[in-house]
PDB file of N, CA and C in Angstrom:
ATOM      1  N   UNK A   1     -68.221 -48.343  20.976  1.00  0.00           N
ATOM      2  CA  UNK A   1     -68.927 -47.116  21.274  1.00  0.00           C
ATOM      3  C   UNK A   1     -68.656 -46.676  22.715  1.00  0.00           C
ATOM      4  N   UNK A   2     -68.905 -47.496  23.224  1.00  0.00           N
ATOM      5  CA  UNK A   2     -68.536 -47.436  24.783  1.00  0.00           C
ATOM      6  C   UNK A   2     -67.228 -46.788  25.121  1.00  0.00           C
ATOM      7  N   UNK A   3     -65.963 -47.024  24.790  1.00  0.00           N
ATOM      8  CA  UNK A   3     -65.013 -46.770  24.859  1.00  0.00           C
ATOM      9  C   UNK A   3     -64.459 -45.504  23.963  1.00  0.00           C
ATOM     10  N   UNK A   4     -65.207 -44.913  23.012  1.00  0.00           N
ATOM     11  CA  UNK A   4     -65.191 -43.741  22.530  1.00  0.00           C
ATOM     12  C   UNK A   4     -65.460 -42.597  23.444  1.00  0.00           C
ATOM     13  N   UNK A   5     -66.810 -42.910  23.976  1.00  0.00           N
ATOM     14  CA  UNK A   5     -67.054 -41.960  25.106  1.00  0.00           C
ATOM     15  C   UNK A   5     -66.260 -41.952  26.197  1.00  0.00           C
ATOM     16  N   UNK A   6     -65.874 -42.741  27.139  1.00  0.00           N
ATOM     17  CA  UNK A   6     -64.811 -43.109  27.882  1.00  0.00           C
ATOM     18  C   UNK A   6     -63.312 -42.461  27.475  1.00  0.00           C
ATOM     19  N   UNK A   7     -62.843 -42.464  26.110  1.00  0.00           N
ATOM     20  CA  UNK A   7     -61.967 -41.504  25.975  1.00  0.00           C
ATOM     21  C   UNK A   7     -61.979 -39.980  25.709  1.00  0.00           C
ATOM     22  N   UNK A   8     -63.449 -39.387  25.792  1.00  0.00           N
ATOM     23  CA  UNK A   8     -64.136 -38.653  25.625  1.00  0.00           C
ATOM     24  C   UNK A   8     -63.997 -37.789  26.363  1.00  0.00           C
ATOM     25  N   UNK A   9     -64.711 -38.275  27.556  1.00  0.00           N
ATOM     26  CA  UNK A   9     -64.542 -38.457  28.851  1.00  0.00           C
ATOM     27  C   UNK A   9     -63.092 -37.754  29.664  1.00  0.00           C
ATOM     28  N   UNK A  10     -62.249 -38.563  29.121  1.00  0.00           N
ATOM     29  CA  UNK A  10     -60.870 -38.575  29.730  1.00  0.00           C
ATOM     30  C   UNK A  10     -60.313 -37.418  28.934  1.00  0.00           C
ATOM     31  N   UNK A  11     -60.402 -37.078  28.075  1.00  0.00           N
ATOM     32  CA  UNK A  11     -59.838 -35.923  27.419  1.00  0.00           C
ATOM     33  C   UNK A  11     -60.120 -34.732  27.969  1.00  0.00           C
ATOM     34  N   UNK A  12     -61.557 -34.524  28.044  1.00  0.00           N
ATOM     35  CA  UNK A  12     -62.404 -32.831  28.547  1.00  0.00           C
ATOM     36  C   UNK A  12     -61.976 -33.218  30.231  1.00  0.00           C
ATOM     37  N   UNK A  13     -62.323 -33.663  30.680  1.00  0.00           N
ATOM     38  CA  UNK A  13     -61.428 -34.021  32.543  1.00  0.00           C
ATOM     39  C   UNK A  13     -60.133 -33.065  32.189  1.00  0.00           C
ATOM     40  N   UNK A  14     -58.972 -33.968  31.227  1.00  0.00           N
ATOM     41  CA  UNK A  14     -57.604 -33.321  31.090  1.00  0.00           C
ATOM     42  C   UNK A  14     -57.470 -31.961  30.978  1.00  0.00           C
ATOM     43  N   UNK A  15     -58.642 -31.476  29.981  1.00  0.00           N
ATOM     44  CA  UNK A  15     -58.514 -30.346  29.770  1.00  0.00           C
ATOM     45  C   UNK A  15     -58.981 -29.452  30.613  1.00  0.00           C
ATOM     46  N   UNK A  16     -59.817 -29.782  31.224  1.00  0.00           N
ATOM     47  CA  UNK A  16     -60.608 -29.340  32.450  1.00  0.00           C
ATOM     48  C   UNK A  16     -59.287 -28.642  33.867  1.00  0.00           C
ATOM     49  N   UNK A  17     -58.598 -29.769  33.526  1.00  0.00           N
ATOM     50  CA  UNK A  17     -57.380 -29.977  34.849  1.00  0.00           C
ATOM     51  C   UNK A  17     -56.820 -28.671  34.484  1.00  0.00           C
ATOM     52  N   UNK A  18     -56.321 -28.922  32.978  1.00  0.00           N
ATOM     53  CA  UNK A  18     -55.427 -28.007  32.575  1.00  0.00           C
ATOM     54  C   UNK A  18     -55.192 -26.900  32.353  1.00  0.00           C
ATOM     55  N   UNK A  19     -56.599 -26.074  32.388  1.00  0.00           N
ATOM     56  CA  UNK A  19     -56.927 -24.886  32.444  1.00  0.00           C
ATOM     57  C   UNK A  19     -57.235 -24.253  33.880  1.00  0.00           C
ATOM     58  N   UNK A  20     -57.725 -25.180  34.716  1.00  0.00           N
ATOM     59  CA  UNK A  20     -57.665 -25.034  36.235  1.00  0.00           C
ATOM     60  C   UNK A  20     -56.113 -24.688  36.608  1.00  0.00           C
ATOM     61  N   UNK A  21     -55.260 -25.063  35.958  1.00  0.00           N
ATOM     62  CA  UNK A  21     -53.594 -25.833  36.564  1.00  0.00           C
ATOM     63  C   UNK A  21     -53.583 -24.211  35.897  1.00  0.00           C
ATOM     64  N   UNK A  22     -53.483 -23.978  34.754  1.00  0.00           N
ATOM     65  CA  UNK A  22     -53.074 -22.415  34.014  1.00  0.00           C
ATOM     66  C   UNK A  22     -53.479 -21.194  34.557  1.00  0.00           C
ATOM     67  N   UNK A  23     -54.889 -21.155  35.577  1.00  0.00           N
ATOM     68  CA  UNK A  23     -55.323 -19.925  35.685  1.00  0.00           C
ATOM     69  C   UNK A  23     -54.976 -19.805  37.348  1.00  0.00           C
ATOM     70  N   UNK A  24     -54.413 -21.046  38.081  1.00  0.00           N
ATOM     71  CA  UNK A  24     -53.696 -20.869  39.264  1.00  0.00           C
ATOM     72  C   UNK A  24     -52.392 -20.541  39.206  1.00  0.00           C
ATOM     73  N   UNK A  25     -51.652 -20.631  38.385  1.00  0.00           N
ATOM     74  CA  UNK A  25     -50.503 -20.372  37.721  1.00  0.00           C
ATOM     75  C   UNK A  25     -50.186 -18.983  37.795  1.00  0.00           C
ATOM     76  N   UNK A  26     -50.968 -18.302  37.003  1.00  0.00           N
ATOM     77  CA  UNK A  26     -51.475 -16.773  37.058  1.00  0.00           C
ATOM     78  C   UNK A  26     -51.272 -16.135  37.847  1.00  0.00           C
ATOM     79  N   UNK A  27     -51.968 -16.871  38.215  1.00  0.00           N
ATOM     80  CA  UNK A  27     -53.131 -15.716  39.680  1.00  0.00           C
ATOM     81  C   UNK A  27     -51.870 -16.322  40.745  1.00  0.00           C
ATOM     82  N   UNK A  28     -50.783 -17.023  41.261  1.00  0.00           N
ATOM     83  CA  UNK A  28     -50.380 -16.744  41.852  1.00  0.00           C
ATOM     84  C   UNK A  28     -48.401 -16.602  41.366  1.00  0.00           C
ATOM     85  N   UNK A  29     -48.352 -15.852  40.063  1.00  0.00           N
ATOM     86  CA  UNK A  29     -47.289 -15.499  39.581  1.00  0.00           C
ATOM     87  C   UNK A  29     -47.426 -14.070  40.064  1.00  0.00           C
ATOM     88  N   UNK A  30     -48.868 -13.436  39.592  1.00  0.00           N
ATOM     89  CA  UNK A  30     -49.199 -12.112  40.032  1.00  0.00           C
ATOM     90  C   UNK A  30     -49.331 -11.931  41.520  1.00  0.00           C
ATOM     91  N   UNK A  31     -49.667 -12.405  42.246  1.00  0.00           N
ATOM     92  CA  UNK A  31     -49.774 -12.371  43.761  1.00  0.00           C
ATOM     93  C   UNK A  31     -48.381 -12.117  44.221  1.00  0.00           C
ATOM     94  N   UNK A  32     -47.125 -13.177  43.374  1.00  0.00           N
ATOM     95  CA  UNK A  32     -45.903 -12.810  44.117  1.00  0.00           C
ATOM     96  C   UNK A  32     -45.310 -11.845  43.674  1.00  0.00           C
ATOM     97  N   UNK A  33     -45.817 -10.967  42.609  1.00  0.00           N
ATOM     98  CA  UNK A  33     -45.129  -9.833  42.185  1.00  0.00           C
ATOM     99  C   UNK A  33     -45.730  -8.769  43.080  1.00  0.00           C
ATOM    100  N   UNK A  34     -46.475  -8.692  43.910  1.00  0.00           N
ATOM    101  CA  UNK A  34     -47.466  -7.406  44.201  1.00  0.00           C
ATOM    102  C   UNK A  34     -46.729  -7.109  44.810  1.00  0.00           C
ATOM    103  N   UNK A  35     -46.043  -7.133  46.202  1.00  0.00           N
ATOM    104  CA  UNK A  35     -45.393  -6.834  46.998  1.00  0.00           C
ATOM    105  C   UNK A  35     -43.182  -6.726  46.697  1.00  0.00           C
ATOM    106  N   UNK A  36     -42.917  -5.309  46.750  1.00  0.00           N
ATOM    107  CA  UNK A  36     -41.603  -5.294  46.669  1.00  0.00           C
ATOM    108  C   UNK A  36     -40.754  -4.668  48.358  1.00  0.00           C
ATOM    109  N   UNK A  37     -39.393  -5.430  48.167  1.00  0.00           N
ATOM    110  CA  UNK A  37     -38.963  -4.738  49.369  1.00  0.00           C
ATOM    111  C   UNK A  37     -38.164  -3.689  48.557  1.00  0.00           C
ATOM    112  N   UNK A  38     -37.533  -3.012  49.246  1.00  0.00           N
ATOM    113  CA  UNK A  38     -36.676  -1.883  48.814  1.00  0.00           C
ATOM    114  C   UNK A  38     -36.010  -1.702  49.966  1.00  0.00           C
ATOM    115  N   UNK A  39     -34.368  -1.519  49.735  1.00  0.00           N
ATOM    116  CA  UNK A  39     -33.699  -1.141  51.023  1.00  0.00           C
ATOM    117  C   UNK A  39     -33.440   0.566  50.566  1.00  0.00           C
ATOM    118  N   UNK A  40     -32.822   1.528  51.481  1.00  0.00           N
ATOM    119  CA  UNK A  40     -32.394   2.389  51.124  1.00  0.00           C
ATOM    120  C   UNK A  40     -31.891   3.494  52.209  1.00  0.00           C
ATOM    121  N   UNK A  41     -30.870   3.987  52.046  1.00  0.00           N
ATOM    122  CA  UNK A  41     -30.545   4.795  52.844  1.00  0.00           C
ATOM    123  C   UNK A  41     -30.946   6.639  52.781  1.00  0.00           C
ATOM    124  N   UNK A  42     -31.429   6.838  54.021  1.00  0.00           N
ATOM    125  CA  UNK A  42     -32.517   8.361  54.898  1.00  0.00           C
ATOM    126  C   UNK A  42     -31.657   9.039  55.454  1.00  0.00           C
ATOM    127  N   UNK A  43     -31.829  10.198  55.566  1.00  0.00           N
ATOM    128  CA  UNK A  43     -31.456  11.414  56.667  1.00  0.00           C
ATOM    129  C   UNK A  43     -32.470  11.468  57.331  1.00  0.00           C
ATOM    130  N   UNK A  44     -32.482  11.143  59.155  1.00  0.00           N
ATOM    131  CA  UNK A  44     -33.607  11.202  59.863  1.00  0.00           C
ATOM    132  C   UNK A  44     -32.939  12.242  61.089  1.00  0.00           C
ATOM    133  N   UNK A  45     -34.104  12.909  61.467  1.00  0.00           N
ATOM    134  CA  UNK A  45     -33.480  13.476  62.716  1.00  0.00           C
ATOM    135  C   UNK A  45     -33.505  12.816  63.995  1.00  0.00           C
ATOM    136  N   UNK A  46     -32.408  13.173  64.483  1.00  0.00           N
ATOM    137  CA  UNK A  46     -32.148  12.787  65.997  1.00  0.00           C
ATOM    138  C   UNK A  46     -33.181  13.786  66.630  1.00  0.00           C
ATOM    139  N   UNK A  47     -32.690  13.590  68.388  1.00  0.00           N
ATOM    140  CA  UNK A  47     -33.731  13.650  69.244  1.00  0.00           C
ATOM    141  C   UNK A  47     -32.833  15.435  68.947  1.00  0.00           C
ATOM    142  N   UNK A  48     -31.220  15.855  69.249  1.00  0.00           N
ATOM    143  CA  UNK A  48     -31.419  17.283  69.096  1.00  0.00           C
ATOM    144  C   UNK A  48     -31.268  18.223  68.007  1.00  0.00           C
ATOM    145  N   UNK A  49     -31.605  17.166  66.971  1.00  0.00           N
ATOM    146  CA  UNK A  49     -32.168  18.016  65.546  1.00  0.00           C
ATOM    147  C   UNK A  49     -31.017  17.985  64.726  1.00  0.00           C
ATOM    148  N   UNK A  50     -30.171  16.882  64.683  1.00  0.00           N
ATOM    149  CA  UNK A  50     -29.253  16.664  63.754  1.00  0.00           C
ATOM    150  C   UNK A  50     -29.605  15.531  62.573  1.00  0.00           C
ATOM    151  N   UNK A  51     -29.287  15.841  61.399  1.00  0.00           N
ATOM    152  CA  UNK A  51     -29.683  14.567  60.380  1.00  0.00           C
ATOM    153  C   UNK A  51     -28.368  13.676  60.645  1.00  0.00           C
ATOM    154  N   UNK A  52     -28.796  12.502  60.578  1.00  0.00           N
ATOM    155  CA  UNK A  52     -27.892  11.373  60.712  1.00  0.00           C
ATOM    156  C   UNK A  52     -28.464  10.402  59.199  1.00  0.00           C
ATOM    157  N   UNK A  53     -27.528   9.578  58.548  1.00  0.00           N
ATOM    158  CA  UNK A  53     -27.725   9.021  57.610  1.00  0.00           C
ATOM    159  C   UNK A  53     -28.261   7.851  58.546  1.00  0.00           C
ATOM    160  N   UNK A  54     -29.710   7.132  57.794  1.00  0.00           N
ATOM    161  CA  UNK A  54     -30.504   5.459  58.670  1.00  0.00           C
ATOM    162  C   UNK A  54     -30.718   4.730  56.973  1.00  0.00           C
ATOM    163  N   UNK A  55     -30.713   3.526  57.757  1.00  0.00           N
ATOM    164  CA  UNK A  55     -30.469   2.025  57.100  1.00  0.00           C
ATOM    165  C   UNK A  55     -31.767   2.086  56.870  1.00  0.00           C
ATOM    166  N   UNK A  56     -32.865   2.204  56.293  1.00  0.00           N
ATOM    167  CA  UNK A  56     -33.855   1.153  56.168  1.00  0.00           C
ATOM    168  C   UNK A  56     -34.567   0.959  55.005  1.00  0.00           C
ATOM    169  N   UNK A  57     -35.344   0.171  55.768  1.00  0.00           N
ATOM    170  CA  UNK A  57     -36.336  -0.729  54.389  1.00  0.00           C
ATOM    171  C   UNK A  57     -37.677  -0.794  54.222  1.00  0.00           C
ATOM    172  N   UNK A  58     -38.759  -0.705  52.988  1.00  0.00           N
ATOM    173  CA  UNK A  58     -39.562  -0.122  52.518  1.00  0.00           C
ATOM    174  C   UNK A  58     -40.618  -1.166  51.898  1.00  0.00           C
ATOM    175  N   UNK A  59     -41.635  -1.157  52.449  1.00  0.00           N
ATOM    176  CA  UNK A  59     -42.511  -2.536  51.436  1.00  0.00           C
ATOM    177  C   UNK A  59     -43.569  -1.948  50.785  1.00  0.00           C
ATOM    178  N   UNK A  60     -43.147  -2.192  49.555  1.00  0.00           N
ATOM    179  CA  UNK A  60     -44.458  -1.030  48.524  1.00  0.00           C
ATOM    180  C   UNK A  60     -45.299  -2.084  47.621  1.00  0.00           C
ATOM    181  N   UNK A  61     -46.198  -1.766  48.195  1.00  0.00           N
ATOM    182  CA  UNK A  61     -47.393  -2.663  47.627  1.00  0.00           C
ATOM    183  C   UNK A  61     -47.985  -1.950  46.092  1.00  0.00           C
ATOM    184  N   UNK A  62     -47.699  -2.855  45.128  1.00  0.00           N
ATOM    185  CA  UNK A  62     -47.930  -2.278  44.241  1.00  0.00           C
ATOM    186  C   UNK A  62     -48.802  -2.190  42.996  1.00  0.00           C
ATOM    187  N   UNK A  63     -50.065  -3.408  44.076  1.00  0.00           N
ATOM    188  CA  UNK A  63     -51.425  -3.222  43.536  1.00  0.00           C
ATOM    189  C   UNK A  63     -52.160  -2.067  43.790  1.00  0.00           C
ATOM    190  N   UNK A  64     -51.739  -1.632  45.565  1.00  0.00           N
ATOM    191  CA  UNK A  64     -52.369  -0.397  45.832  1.00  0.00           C
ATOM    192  C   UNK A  64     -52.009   0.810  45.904  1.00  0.00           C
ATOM    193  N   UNK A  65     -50.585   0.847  45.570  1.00  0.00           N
ATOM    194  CA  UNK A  65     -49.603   2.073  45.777  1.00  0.00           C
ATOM    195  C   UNK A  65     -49.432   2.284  47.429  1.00  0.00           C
ATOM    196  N   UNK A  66     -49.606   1.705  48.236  1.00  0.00           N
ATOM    197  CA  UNK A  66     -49.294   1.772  49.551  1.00  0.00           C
ATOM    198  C   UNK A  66     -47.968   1.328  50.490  1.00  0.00           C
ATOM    199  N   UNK A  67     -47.017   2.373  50.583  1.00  0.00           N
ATOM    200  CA  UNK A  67     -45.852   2.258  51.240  1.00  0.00           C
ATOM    201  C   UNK A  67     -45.675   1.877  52.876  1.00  0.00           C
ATOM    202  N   UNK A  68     -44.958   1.070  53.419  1.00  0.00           N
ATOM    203  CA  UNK A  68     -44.677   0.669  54.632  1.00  0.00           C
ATOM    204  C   UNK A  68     -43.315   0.710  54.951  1.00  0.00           C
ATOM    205  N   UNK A  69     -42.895   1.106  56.231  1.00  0.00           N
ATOM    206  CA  UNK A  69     -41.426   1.232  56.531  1.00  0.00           C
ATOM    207  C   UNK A  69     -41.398  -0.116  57.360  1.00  0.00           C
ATOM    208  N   UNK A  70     -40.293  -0.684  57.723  1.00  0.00           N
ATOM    209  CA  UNK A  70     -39.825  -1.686  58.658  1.00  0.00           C
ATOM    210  C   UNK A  70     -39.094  -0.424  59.675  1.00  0.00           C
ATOM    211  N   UNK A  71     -39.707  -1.445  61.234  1.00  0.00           N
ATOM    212  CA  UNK A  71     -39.445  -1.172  62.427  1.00  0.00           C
ATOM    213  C   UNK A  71     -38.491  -2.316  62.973  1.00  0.00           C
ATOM    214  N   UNK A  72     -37.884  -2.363  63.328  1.00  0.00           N
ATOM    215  CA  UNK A  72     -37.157  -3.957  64.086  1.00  0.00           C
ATOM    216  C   UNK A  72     -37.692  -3.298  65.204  1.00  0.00           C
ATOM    217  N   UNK A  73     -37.974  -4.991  66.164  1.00  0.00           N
ATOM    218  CA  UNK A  73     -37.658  -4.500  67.382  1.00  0.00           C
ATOM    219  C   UNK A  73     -36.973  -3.855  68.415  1.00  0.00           C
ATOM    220  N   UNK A  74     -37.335  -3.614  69.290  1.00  0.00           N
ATOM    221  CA  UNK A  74     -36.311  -2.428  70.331  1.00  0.00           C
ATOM    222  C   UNK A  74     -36.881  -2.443  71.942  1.00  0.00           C
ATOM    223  N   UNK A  75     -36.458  -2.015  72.549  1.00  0.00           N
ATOM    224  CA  UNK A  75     -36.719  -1.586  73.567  1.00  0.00           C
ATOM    225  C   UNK A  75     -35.882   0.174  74.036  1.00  0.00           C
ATOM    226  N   UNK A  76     -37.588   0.946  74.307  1.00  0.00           N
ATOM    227  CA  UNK A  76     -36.786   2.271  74.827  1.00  0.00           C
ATOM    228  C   UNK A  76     -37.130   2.679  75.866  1.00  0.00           C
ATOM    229  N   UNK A  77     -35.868   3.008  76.298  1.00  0.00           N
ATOM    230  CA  UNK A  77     -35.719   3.280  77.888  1.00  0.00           C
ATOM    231  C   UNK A  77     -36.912   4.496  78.536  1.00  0.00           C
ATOM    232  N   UNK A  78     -37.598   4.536  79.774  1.00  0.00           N
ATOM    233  CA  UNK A  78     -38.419   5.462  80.160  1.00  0.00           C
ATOM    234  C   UNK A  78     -37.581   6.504  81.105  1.00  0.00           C
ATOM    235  N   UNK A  79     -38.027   7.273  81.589  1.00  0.00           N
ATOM    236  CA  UNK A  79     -37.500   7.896  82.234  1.00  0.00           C
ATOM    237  C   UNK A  79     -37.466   7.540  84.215  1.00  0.00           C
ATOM    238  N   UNK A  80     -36.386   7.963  84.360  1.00  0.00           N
ATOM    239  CA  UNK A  80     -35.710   7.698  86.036  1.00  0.00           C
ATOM    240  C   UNK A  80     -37.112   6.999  86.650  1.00  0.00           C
ATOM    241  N   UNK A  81     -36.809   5.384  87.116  1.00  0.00           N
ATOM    242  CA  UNK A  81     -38.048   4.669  88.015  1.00  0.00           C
ATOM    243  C   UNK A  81     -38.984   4.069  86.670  1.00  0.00           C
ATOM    244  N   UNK A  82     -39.194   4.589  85.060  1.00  0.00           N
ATOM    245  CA  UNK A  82     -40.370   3.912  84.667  1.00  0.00           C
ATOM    246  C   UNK A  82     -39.883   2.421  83.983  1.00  0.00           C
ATOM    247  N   UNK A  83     -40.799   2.309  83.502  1.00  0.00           N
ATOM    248  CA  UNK A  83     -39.962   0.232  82.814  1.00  0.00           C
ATOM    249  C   UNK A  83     -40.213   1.205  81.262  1.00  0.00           C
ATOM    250  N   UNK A  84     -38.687   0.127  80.688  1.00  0.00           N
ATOM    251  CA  UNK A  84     -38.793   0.604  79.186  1.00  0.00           C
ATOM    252  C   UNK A  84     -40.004   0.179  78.606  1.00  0.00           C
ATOM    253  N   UNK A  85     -40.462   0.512  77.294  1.00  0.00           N
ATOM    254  CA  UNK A  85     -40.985   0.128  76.414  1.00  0.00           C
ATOM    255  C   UNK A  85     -40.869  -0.456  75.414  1.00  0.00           C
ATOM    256  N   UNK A  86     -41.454  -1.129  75.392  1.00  0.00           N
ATOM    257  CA  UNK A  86     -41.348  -2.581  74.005  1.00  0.00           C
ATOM    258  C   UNK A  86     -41.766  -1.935  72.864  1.00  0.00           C
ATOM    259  N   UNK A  87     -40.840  -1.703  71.868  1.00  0.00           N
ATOM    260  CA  UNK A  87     -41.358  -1.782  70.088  1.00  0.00           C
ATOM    261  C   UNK A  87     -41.693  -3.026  69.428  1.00  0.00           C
ATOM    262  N   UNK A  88     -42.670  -3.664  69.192  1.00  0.00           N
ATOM    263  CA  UNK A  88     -42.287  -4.823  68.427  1.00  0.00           C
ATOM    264  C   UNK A  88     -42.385  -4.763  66.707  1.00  0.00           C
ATOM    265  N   UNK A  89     -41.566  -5.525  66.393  1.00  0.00           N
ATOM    266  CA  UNK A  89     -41.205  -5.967  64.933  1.00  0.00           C
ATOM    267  C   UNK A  89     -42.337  -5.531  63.977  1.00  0.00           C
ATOM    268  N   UNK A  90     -42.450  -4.701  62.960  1.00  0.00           N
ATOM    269  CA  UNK A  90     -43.576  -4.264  62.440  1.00  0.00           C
ATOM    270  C   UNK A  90     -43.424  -3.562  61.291  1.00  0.00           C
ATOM    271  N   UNK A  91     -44.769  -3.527  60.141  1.00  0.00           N
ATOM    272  CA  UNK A  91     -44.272  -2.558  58.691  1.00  0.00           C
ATOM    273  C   UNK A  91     -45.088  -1.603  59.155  1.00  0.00           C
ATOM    274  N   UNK A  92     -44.997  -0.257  59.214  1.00  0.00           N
ATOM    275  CA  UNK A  92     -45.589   0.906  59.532  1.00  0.00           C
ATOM    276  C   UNK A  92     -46.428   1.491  58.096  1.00  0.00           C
ATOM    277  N   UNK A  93     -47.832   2.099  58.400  1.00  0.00           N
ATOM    278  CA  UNK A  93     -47.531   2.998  56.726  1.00  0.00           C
ATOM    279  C   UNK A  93     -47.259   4.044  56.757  1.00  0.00           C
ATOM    280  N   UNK A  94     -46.594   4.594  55.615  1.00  0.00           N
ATOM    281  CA  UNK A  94     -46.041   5.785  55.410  1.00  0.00           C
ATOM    282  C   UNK A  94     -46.632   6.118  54.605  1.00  0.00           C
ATOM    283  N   UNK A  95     -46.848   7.500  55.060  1.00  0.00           N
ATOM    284  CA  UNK A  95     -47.928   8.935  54.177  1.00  0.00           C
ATOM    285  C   UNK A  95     -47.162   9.265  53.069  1.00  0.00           C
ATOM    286  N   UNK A  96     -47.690   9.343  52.067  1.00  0.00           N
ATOM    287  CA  UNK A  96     -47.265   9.893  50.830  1.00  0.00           C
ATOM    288  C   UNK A  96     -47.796  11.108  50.386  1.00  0.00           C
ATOM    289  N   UNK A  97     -46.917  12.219  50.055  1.00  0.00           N
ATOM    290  CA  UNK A  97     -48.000  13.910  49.709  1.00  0.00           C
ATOM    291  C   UNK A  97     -47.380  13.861  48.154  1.00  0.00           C
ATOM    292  N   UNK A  98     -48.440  14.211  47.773  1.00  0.00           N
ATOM    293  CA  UNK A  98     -48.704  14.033  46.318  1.00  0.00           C
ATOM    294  C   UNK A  98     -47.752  15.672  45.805  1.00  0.00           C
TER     295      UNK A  98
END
């Protein structure tokens, strides 16, 4: 009798595990799908109003529909006497018009 329960025991534990083990599984198959990159090439304007074809890349979140551009870092120069300015490494969001 003793040992009935004891395997009893050991079974609902297993199953216990195993459904714990299945619904983390899930939940982080879906977590790594939420987020996509996208590369793609833009016409952006320069500073005197010419389109130039740009390299970049796009992180679209796609639980919330919320778009981000990639920035690399940079440094841009100030004008005569000031210290440049630091860009650092960053996803920006980008406005979407419906």
């Amino acid at each position: 009798m003793k040992n009935k329960w004891i395997a009893v025991a050991v079974l609902v534990a297993v199953l216990v595990v195993a459904a714990f083990a299945q619904t983390a599984q899930r939940s982080s198959i879906a977590s790594s799908q939420r987020y996509q990159l996208l590369s793609a090439q833009v016409e952006e304007q320069t500073v005197d109003g010419t389109d130039v074809p740009a390299h970049v890349v796009f992180l679209l979140d796609t639980q919330s529909g919320k778009v981000f551009r990639y920035q690399d870092a940079r440094l841009l120069k100030g004008k005569e006497g000031e210290k440049p300015m630091a860009i650092h490494e960053k996803f920006y969001p980008v406005e979407i018009e419906h």
